[in-house]
N, C-alpha and C. Protein backbone atom coordinates (compact mmCIF):
# COMPACT_ATOMS: atom_id res chain seq x y z
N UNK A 1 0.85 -1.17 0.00
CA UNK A 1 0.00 0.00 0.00
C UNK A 1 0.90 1.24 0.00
N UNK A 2 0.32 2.07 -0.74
CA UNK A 2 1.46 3.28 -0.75
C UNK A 2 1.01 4.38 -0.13
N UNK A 3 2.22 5.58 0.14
CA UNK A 3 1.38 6.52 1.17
C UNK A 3 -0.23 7.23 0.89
N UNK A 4 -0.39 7.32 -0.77
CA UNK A 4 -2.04 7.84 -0.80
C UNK A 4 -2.82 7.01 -0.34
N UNK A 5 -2.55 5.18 -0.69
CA UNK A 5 -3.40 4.99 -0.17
C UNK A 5 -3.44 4.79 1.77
N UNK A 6 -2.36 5.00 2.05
CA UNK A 6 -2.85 4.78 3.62
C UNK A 6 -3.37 5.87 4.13
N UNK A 7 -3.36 6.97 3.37
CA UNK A 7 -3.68 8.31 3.67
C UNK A 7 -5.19 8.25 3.38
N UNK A 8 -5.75 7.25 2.39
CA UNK A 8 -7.21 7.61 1.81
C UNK A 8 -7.81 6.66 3.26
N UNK A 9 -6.92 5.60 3.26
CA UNK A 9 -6.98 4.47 4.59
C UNK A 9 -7.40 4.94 5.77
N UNK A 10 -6.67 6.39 6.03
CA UNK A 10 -6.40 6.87 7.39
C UNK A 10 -8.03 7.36 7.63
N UNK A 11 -8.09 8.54 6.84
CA UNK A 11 -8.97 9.60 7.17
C UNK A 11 -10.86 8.47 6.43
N UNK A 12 -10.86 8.01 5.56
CA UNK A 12 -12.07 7.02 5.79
C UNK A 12 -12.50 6.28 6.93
N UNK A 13 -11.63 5.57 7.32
CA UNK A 13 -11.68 5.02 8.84
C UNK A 13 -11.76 5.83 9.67
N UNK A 14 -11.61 6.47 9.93
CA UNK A 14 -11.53 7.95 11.51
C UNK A 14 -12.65 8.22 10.75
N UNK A 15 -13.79 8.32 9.27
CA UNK A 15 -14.48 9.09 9.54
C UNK A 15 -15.61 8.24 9.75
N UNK A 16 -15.45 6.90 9.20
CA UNK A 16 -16.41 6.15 9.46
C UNK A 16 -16.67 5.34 11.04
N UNK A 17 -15.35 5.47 11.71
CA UNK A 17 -15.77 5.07 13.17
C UNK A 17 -16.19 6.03 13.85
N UNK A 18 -16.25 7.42 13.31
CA UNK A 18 -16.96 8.45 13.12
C UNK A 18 -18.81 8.05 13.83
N UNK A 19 -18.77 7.92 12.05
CA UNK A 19 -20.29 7.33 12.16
C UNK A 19 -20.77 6.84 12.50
N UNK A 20 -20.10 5.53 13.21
CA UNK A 20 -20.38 4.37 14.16
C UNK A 20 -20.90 4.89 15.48
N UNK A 21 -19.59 5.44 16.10
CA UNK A 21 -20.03 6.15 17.41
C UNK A 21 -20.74 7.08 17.58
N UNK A 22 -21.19 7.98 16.64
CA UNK A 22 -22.36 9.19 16.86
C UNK A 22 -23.95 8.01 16.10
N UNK A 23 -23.41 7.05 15.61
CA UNK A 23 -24.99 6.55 15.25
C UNK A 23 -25.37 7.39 13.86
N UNK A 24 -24.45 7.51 12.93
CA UNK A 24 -24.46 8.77 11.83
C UNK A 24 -24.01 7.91 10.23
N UNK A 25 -23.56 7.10 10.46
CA UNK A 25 -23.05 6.13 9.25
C UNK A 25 -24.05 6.36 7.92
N UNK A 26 -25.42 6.27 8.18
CA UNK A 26 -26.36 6.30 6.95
C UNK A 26 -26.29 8.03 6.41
N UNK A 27 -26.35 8.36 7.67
CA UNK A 27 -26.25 10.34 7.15
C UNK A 27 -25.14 10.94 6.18
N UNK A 28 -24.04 10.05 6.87
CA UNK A 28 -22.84 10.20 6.27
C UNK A 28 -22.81 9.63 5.45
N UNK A 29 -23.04 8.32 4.98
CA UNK A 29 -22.96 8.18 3.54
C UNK A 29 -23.93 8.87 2.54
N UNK A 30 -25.16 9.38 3.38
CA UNK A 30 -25.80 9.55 2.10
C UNK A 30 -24.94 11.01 2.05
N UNK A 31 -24.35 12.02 2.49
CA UNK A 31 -23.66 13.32 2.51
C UNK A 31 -22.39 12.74 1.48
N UNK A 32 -22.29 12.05 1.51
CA UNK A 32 -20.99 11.70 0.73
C UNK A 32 -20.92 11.29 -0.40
N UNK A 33 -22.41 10.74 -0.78
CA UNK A 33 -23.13 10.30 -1.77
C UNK A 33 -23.55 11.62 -2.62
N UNK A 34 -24.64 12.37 -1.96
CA UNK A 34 -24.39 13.79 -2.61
C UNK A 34 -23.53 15.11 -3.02
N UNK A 35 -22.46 14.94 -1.94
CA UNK A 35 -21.01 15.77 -2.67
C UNK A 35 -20.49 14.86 -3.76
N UNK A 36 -20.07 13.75 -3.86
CA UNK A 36 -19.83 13.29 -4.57
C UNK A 36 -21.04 13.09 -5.98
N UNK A 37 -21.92 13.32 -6.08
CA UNK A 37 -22.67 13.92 -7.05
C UNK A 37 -22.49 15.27 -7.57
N UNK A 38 -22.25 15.97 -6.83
CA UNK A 38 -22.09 17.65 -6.84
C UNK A 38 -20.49 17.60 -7.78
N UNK A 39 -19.86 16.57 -7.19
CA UNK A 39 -18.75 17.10 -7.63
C UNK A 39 -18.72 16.56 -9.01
N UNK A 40 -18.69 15.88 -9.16
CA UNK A 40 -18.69 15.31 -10.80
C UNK A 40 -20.04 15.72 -11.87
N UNK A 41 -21.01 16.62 -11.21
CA UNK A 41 -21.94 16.73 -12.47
C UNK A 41 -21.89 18.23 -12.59
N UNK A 42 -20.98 19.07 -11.73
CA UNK A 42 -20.24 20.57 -11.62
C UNK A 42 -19.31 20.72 -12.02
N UNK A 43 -18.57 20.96 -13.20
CA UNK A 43 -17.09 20.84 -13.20
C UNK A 43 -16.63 22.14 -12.66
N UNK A 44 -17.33 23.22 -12.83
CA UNK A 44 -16.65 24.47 -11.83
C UNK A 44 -16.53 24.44 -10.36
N UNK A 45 -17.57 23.67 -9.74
CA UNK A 45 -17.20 23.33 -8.27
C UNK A 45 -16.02 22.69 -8.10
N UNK A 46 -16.13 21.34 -9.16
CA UNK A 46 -14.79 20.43 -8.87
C UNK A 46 -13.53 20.94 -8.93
N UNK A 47 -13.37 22.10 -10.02
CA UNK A 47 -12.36 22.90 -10.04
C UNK A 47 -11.97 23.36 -9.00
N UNK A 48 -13.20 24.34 -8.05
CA UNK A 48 -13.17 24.96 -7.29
C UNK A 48 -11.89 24.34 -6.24
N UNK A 49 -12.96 23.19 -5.62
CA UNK A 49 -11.92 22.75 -4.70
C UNK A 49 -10.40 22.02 -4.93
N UNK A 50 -10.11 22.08 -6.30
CA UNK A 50 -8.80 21.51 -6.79
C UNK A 50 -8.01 22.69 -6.51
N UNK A 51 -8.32 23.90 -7.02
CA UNK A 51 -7.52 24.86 -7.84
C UNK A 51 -6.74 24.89 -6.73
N UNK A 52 -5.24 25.34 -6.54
CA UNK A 52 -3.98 25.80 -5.23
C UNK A 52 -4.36 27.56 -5.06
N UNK A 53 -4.73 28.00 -6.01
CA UNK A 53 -4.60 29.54 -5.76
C UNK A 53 -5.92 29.87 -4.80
N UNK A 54 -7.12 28.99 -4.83
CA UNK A 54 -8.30 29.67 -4.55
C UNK A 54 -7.75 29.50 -2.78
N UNK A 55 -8.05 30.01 -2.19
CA UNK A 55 -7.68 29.87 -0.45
C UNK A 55 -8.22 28.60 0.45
N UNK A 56 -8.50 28.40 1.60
CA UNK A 56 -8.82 27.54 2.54
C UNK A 56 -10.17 28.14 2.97
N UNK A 57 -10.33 29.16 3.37
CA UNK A 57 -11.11 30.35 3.54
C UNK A 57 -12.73 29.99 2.61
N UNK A 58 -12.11 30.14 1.66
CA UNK A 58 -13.19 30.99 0.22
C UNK A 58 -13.59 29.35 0.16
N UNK A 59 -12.88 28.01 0.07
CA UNK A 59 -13.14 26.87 0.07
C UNK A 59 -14.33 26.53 1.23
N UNK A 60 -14.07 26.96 2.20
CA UNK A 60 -15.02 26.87 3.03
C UNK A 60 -16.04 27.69 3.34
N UNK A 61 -15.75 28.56 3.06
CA UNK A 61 -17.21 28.64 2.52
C UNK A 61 -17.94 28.28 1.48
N UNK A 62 -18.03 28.45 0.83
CA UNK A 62 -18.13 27.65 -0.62
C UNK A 62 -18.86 26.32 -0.10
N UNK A 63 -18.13 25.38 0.89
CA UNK A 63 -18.92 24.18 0.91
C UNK A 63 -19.94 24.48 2.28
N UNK A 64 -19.79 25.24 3.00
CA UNK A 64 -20.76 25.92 4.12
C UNK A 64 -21.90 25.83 3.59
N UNK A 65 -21.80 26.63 1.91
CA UNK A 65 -23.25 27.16 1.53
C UNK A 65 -23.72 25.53 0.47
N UNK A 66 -23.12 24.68 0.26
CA UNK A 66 -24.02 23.75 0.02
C UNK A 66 -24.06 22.77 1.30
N UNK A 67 -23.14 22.64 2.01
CA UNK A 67 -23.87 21.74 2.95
C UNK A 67 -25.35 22.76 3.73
N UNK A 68 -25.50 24.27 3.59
CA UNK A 68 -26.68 24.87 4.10
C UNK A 68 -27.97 24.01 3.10
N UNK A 69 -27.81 24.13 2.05
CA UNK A 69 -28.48 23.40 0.79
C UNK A 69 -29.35 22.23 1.18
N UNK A 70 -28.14 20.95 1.21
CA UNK A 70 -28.26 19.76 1.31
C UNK A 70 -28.38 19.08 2.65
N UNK A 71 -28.03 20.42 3.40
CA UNK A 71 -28.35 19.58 5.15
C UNK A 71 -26.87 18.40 5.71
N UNK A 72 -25.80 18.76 5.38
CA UNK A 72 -25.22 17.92 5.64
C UNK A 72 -24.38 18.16 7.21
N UNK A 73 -24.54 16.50 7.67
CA UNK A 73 -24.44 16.43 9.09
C UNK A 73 -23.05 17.45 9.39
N UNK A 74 -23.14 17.44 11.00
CA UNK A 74 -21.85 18.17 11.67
C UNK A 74 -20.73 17.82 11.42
N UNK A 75 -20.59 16.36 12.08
CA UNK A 75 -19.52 15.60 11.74
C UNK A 75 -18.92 15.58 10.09
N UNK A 76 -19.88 15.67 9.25
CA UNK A 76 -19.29 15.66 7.91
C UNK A 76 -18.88 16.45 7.89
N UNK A 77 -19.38 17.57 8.06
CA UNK A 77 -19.12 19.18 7.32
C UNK A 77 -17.65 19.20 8.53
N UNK A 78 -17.59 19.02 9.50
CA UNK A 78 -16.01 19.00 10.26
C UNK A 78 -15.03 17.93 9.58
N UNK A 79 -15.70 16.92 9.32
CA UNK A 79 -14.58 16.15 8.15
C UNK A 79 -13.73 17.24 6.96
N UNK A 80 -14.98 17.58 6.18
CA UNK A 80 -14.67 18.55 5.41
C UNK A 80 -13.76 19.63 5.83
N UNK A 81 -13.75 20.45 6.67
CA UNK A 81 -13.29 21.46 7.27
C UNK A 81 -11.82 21.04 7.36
N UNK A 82 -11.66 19.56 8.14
CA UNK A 82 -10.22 19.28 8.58
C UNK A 82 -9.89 18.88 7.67
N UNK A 83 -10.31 18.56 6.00
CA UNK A 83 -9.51 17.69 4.52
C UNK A 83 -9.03 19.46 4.32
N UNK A 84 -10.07 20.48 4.28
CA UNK A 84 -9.44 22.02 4.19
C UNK A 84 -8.21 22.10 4.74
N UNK A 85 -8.35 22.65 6.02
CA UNK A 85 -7.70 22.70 7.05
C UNK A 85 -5.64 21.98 6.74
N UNK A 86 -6.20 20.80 6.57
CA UNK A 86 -4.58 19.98 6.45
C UNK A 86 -4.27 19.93 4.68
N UNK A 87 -5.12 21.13 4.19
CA UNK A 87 -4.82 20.57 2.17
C UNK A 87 -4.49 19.39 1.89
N UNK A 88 -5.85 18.41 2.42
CA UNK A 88 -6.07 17.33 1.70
C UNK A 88 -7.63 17.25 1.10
N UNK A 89 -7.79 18.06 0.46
CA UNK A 89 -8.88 17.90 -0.51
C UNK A 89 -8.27 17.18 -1.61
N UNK A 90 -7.48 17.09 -1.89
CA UNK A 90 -6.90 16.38 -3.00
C UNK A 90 -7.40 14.95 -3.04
N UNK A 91 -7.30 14.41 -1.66
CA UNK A 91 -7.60 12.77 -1.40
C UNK A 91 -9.27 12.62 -1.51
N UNK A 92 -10.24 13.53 -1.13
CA UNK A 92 -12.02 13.20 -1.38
C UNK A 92 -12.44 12.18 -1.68
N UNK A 93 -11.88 11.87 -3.32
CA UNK A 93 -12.33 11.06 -4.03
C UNK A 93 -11.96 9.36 -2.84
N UNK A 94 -10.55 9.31 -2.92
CA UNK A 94 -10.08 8.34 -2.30
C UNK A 94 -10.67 7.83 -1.08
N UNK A 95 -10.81 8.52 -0.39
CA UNK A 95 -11.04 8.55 1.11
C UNK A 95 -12.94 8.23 0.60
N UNK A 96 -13.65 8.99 -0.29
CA UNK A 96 -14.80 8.51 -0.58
C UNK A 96 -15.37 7.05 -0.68
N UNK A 97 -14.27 6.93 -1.81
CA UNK A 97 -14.27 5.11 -2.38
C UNK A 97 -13.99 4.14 -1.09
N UNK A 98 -13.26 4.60 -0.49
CA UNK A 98 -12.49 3.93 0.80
C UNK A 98 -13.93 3.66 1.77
N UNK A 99 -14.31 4.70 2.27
CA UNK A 99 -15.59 4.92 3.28
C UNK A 99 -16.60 4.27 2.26
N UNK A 100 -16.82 3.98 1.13
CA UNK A 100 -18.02 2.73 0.68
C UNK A 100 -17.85 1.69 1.22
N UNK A 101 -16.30 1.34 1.10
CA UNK A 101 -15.98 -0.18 1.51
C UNK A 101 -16.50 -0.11 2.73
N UNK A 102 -15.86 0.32 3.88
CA UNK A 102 -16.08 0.07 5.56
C UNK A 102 -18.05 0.10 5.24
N UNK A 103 -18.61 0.93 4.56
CA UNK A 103 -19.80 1.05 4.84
C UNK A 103 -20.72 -0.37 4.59
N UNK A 104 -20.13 -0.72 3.23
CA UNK A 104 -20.40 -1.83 2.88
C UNK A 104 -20.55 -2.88 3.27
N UNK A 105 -19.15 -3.20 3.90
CA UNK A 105 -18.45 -4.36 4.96
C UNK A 105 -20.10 -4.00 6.40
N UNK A 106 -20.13 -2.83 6.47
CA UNK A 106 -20.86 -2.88 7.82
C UNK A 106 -22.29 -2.99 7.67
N UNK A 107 -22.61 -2.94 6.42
CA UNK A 107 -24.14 -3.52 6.18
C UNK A 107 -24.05 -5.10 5.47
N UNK A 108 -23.09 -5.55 5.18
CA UNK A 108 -22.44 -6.87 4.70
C UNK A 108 -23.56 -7.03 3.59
N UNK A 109 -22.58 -5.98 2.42
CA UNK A 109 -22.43 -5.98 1.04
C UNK A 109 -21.23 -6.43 0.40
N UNK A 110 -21.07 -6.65 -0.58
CA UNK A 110 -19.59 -6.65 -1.20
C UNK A 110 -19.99 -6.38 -2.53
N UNK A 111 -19.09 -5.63 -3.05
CA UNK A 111 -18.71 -5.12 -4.47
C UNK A 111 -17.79 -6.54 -5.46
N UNK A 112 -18.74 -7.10 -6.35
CA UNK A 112 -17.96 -8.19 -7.00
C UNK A 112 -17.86 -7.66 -8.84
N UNK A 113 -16.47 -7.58 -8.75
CA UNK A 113 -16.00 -7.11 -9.88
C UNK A 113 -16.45 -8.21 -11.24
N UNK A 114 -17.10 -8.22 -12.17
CA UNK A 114 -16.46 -9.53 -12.81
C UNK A 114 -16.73 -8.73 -14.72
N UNK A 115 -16.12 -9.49 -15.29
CA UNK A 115 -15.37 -9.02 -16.62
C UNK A 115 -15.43 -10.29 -17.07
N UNK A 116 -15.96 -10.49 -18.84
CA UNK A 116 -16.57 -11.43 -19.32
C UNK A 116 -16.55 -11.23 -20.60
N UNK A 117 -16.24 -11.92 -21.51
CA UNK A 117 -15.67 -11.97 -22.90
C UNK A 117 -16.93 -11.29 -23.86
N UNK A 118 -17.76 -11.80 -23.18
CA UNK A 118 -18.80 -11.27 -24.20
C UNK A 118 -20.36 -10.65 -23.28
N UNK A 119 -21.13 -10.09 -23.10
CA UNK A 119 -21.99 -9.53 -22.49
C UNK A 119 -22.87 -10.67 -21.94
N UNK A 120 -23.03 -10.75 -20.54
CA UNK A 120 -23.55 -11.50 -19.78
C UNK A 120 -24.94 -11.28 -20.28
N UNK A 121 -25.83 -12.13 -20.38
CA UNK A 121 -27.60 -12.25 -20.46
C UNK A 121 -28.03 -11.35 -18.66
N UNK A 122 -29.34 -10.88 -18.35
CA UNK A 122 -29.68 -11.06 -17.33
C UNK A 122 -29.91 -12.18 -16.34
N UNK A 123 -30.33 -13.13 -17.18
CA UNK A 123 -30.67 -14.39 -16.41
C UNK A 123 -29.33 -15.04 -15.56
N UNK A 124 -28.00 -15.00 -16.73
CA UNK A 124 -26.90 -15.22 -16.36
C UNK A 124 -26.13 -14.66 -15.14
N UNK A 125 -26.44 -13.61 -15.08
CA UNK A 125 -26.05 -12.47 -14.61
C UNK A 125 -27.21 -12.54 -12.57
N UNK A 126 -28.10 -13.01 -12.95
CA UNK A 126 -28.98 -13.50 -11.59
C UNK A 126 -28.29 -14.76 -11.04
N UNK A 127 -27.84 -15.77 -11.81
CA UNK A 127 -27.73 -17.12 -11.83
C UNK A 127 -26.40 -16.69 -10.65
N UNK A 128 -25.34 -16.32 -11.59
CA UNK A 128 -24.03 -15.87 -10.77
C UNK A 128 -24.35 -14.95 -9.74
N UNK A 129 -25.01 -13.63 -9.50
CA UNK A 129 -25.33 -13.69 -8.33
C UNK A 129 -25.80 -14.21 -6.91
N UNK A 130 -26.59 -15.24 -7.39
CA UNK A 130 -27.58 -16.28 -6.63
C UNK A 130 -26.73 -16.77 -6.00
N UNK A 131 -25.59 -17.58 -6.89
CA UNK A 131 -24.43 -18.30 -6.15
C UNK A 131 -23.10 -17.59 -4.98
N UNK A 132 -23.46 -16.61 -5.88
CA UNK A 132 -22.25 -15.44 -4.59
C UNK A 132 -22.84 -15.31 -3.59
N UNK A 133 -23.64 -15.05 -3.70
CA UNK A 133 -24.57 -14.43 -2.79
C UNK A 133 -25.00 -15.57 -1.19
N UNK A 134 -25.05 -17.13 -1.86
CA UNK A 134 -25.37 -18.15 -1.29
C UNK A 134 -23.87 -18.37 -0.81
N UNK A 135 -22.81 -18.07 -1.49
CA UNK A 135 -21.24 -18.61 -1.16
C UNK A 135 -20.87 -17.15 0.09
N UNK A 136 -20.98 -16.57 -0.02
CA UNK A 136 -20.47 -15.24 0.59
C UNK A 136 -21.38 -14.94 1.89
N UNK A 137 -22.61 -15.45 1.71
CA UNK A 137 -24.01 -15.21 3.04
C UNK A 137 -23.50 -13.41 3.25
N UNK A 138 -23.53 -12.22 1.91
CA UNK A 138 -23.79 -11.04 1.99
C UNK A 138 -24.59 -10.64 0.64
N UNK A 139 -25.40 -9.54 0.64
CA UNK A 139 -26.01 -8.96 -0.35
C UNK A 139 -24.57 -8.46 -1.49
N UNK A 140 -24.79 -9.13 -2.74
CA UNK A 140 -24.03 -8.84 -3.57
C UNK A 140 -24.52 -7.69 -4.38
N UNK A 141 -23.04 -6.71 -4.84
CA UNK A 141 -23.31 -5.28 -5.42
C UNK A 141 -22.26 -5.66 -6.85
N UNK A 142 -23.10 -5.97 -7.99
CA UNK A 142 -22.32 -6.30 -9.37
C UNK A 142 -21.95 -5.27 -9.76
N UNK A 143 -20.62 -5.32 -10.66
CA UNK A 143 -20.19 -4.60 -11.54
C UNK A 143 -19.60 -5.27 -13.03
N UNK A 144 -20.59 -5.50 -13.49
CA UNK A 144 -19.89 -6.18 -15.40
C UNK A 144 -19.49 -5.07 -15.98
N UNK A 145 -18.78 -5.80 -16.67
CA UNK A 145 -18.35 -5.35 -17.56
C UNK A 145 -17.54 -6.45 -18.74
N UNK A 146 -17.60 -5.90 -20.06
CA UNK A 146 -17.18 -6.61 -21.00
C UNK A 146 -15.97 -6.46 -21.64
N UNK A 147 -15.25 -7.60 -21.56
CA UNK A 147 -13.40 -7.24 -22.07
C UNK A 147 -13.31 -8.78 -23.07
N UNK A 148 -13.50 -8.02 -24.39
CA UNK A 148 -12.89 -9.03 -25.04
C UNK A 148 -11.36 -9.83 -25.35
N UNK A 149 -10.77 -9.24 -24.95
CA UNK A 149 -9.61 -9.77 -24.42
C UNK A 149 -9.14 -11.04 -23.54
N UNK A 150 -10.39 -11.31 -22.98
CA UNK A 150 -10.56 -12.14 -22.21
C UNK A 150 -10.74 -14.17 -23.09
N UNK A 151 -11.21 -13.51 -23.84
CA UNK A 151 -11.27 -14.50 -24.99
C UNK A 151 -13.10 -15.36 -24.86
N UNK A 152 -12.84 -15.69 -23.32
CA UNK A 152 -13.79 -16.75 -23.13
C UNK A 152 -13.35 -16.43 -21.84
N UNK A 153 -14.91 -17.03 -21.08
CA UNK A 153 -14.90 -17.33 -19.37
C UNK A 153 -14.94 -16.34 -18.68
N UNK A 154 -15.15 -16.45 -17.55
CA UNK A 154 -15.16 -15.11 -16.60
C UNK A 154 -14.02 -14.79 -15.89
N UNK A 155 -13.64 -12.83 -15.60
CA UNK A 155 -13.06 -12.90 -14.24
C UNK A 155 -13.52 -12.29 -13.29
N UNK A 156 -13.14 -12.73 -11.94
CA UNK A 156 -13.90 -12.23 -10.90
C UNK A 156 -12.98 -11.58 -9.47
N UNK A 157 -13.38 -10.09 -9.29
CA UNK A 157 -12.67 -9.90 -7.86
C UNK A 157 -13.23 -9.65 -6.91
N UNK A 158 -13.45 -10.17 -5.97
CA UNK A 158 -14.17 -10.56 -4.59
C UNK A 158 -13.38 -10.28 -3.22
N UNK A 159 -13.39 -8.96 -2.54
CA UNK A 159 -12.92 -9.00 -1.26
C UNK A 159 -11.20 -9.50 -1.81
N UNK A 160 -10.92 -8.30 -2.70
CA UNK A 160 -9.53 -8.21 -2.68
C UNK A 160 -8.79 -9.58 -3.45
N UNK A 161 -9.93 -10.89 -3.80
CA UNK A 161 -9.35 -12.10 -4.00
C UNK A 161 -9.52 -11.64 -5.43
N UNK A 162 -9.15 -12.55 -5.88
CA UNK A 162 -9.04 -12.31 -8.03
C UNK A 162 -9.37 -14.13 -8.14
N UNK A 163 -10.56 -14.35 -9.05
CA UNK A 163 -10.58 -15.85 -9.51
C UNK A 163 -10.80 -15.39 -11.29
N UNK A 164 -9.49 -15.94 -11.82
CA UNK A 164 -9.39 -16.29 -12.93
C UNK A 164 -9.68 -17.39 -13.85
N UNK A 165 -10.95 -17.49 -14.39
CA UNK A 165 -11.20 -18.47 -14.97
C UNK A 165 -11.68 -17.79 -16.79
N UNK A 166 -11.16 -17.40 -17.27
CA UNK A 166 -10.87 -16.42 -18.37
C UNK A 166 -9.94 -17.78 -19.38
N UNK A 167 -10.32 -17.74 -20.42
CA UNK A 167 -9.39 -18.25 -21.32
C UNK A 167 -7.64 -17.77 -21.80
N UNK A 168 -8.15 -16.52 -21.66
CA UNK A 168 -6.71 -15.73 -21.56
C UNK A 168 -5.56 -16.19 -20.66
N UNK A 169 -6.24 -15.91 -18.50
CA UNK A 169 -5.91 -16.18 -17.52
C UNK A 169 -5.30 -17.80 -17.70
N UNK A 170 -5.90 -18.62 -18.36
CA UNK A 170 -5.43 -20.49 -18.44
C UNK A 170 -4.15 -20.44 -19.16
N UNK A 171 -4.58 -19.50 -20.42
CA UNK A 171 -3.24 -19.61 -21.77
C UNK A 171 -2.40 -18.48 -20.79
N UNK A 172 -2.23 -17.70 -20.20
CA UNK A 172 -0.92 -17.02 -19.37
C UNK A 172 -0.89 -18.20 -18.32
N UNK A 173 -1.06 -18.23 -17.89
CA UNK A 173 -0.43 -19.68 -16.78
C UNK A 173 0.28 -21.02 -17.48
N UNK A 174 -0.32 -21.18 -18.48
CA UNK A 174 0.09 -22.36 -19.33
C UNK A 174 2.15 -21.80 -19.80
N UNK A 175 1.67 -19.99 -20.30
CA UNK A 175 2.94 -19.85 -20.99
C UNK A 175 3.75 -19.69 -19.43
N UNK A 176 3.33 -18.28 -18.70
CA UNK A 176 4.34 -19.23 -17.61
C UNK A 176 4.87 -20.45 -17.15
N UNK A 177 4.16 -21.32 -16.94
CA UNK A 177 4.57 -22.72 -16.65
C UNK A 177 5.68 -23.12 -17.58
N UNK A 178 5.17 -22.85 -18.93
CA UNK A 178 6.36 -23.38 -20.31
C UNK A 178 7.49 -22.32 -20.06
N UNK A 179 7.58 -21.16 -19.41
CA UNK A 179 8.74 -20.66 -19.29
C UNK A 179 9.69 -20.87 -18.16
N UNK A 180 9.08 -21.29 -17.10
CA UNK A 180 10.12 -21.96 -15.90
C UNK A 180 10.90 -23.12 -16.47
């Protein structure tokens, strides 16, 4: 892990045991859910809080007057204040993605990656859930996607694990093997 990410590591965790102990976890995600909307369907906001010249100051206010907007909790808007505060707005995004996981983990969801040569059917696509879902005993959160590259077969990442069963994934193991 490298220092951004222990840094996205750090401040997600402190904000989500955050949420735990004030009883705030759903508030906070959904606040995090809506800046993170704000920020990507605004590109002048997003600027906003990138730019080095604009101040700490003018930044905060700035997000004062949409958390007035959107109602967003104390604790967030002091999250916010201290990513100001230490010029780490830079990390948001990170520390965002990061705080899904813990949130996830704490409603026991999991995010299952999987990538598939050719476009999964729906039915297919239930079938393989059904089974995760029965293998894992958590509500599964899909993400397909299609990589022809893959040739044939699926791949799948699950809680950090990777199962390669891809035609590609067999023929690279095969040529490794022939190269030892």
């Amino acid at each position: 892990m490298d220092n951004l990410e222990q840094l996205h590591e750090r401040y997600a965790k402190a904000l989500f045991n955050f949420g735990k102990d004030t009883h705030a976890i759903d508030k906070i995600m959904q606040d995090i859910e809506t800046l993170t909307h704000i920020i990507r369907s605004n590109g002048e906001f997003s600027r906003l809080l990138r730019h080095p010249e604009i101040g700490k100051d003018e930044k905060l206010k700035v997000l004062k007057a949409v958390s007035r907007i959107y109602r967003f909790c104390d604790g967030f808007m002091d999250f916010l204040k201290l990513l100001i505060r230490k010029n780490r707005l830079n990390l948001i995004h990170g520390v965002f993605l990061r705080h899904r996981d813990y949130y996830d983990m704490e409603r026991k969801k999991v995010k299952v990656f999987i990538r598939s040569a050719v476009e999964l059917t729906r039915a297919q696509i239930n079938k393989l859930s059904g089974h995760l879902r029965s293998f894992l005993k958590e509500e599964i959160i899909l993400d397909a996607e299609v990589d022809p590259s893959l040739i044939g077969g699926l791949f799948l990442k699950v809680h950090e694990r990777i199962y390669d069963a891809s035609v590609k994934g067999v023929l690279n193991g095969i040529n490794k093997r022939l190269a030892e």
